[in-house]
Protein backbone atom coordinates (compact mmCIF):
# COMPACT_ATOMS: atom_id res chain seq x y z
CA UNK A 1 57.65 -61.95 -11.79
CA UNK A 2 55.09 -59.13 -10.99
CA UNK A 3 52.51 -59.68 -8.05
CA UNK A 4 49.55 -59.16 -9.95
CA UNK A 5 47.80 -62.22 -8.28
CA UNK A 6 48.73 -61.41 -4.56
CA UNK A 7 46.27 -63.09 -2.40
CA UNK A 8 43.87 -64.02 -5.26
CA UNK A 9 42.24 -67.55 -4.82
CA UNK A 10 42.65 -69.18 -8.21
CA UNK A 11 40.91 -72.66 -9.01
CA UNK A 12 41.73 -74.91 -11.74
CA UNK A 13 39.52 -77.14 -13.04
CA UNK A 14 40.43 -79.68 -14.93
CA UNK A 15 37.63 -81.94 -16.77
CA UNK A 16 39.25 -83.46 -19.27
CA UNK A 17 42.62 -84.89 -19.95
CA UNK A 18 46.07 -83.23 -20.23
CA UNK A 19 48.06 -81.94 -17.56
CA UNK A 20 51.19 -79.56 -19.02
CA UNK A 21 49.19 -76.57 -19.49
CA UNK A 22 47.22 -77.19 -15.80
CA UNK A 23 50.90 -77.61 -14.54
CA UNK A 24 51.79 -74.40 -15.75
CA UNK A 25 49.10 -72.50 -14.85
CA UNK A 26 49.50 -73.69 -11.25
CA UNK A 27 53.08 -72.80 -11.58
CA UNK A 28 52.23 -69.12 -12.94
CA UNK A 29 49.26 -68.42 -10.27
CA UNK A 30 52.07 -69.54 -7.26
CA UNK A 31 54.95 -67.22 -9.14
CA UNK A 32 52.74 -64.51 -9.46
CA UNK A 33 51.87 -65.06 -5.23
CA UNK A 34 48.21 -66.32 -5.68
CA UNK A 35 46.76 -68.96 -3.84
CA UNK A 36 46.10 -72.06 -5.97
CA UNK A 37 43.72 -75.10 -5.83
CA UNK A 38 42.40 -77.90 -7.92
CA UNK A 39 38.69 -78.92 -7.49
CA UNK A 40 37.84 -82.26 -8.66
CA UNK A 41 34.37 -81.14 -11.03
CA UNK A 42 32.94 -82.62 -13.73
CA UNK A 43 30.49 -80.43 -15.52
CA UNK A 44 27.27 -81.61 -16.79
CA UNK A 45 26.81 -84.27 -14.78
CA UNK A 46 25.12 -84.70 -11.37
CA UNK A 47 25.18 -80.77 -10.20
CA UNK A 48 23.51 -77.67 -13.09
CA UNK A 49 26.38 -75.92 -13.37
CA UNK A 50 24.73 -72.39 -12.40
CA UNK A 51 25.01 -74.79 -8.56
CA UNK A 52 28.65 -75.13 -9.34
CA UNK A 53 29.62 -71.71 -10.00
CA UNK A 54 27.82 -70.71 -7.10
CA UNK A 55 30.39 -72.27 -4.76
CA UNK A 56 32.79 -71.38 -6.84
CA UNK A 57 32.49 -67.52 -6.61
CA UNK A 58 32.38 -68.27 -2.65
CA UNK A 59 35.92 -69.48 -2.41
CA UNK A 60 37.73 -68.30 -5.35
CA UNK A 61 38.45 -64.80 -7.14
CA UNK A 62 39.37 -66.55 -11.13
CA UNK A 63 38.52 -69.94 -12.78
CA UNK A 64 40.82 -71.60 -14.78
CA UNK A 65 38.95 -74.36 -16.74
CA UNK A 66 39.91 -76.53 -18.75
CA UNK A 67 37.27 -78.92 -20.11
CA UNK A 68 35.69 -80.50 -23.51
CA UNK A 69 33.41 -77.91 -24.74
CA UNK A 70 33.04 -73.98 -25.46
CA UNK A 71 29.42 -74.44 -24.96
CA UNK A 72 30.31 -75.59 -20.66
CA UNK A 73 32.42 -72.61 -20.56
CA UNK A 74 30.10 -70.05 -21.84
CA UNK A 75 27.80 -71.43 -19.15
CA UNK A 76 29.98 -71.07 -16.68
CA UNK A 77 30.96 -68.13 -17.49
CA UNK A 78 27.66 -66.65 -18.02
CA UNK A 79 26.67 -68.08 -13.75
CA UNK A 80 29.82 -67.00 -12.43
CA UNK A 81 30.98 -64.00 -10.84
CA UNK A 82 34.64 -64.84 -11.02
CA UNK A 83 36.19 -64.13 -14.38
CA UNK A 84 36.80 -67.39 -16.35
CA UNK A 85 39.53 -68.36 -18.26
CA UNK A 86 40.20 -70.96 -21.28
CA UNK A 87 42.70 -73.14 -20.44
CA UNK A 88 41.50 -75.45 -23.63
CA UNK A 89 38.50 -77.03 -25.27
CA UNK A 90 38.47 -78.88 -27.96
CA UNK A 91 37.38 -76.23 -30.07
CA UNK A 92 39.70 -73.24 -28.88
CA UNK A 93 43.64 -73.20 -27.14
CA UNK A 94 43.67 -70.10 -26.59
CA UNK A 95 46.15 -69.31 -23.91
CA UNK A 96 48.50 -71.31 -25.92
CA UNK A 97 48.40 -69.10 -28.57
CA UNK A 98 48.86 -65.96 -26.56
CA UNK A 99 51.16 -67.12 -24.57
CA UNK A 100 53.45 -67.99 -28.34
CA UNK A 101 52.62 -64.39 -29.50
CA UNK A 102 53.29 -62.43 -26.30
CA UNK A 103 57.24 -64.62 -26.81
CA UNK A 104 57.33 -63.73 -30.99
CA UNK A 105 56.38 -60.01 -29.76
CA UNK A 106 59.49 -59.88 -27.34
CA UNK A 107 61.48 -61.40 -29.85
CA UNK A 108 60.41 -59.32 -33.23
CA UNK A 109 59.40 -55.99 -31.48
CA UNK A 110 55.90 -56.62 -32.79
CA UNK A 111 53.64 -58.41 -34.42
CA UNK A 112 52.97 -55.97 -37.33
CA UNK A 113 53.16 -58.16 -40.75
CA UNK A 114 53.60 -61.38 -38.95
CA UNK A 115 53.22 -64.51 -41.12
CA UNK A 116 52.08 -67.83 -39.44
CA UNK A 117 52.14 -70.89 -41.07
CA UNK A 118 50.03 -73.65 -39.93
CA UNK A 119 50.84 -77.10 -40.89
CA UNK A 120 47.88 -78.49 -39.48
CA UNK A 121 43.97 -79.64 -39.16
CA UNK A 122 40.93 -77.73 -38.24
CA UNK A 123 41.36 -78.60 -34.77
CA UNK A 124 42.19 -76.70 -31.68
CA UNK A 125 45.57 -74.95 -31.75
CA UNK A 126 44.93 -73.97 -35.59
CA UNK A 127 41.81 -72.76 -34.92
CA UNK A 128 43.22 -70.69 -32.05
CA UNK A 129 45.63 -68.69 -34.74
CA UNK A 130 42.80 -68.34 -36.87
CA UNK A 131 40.43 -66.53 -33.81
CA UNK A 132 43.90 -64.24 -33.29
CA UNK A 133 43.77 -63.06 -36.87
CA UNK A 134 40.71 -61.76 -36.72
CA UNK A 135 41.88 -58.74 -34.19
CA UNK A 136 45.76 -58.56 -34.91
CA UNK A 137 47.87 -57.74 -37.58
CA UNK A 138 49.09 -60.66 -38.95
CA UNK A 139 48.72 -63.17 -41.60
CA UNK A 140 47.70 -66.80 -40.78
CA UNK A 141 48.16 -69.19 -43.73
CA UNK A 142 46.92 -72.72 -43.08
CA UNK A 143 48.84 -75.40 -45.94
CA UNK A 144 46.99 -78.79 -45.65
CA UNK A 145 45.41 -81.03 -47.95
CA UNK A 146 41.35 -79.46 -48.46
CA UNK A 147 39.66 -82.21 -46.55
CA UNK A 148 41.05 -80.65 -43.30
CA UNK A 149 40.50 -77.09 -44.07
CA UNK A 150 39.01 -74.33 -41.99
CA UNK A 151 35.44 -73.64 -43.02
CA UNK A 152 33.84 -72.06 -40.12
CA UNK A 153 32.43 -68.76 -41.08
CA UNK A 154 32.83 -67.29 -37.82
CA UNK A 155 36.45 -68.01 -38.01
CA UNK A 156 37.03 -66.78 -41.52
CA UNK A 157 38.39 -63.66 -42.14
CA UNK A 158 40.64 -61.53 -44.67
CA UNK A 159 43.74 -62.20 -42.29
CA UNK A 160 43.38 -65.71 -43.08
CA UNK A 161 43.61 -68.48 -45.77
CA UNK A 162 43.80 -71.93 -46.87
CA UNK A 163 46.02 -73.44 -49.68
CA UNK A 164 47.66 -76.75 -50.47
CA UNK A 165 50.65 -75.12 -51.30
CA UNK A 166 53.82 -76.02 -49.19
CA UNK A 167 55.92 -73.56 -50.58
CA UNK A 168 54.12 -71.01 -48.16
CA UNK A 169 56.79 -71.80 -45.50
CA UNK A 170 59.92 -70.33 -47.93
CA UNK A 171 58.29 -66.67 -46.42
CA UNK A 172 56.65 -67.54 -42.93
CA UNK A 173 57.93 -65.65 -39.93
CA UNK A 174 56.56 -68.69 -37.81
CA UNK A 175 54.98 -72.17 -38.44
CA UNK A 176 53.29 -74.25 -36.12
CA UNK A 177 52.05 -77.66 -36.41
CA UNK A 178 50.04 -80.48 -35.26
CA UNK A 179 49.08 -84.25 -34.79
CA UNK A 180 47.73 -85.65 -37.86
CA UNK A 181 44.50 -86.30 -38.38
CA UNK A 182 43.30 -89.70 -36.63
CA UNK A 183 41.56 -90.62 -40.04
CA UNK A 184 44.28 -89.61 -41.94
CA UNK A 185 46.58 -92.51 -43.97
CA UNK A 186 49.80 -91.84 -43.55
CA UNK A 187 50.26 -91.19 -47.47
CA UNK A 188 47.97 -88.22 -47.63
CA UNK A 189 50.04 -86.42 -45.58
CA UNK A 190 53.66 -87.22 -47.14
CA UNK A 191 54.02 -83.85 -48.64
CA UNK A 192 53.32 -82.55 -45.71
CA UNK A 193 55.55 -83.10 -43.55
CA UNK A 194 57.98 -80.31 -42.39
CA UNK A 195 61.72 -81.42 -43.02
CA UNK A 196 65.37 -80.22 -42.10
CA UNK A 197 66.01 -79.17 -46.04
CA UNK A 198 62.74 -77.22 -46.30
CA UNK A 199 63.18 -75.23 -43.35
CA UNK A 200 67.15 -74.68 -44.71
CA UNK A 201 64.89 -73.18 -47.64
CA UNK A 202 62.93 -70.84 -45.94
CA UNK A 203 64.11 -67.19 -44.83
């Protein structure tokens, strides 16, 4: 594992729910010989968070946050000296998604091509393959029913579309998923679903 963070004091924040991608991030700043720690902060509560960052960039060197909204990151991010990184909002997953591509890239040799397949809402880990289209050169095809398509016209872009169409996943080079919908009857979603004999159908 290269050194990069030797000696770098790395906090991360968790203020929200969720711990495996925390966990793993604590894990990667020890491996990588960096000094880790966890402040307890909630943002948007009793302290501006301009005050927050402030004793922030005295004791660390990078920010690992993981909280609710973009918005409280671009904040941040925008009061801090220490660089900040995503670990999740609800809107973005960013490091997630990297962290898939920078494994299909050792795998395939490159990501020239690529076709994703996402069986899955406008939610956070689709919309993080979406962003990723938008600067590499891939494909990102999301197959759900229309009610839970991507709209957002800063995340549209000629890498990327929508379809009902199932039979997208005979050609995909990868396919992710994700939870249904919580409003979602279970019916809506039956042709959905991705099963044992449609994968044996695919490439």
């Amino acid at each position: 594992m290269p050194q990069a963070l030797f000696g770098k004091r790395v906090g991360i924040i968790v203020d929200d729910t969720g711990w495996r991608n925390t966990t793993a991030f604590d894990l990667g700043v020890k491996a990588m010989g960096g000094i880790s720690a966890q402040p307890l902060i909630s943002f948007s509560t009793r302290e501006p968070t301009a005050d927050l960052a402030g004793y922030l960039d005295n004791w660390l060197d990078l920010l690992v946050v993981r909280t609710k909204e973009l918005a409280t990151l671009h904040e941040l991010a925008a009061a801090a000296e220490a660089p900040v990184i995503n670990a999740r909002t609800r809107t973005n997953h960013p490091c997630e998604t990297l962290g898939d591509l920078a494994y299909i890239k050792s795998v395939r040799g490159t990501l020239d091509g690529l076709k994703v397949v996402g069986i899955a809402p406008d939610a956070n880990i689709l919309r993080s393959w979406v962003e990723a289209s938008r600067s590499m050169p891939m494909h990102v095809v999301q197959v759900y029913p229309e009610r839970w398509h991507v709209t957002d016209p800063d995340l549209l872009n000629s890498n990327f579309e929508s379809s009902r169409d199932i039979r997208h996943l005979l050609d995909a080079d990868v396919i992710i998923t994700d939870s249904w919908p919580t409003d979602a009857e279970e019916d809506a979603l039956a042709e959905y679903r991705v099963s044992a004999s449609l994968l044996n159908e695919g490439k």
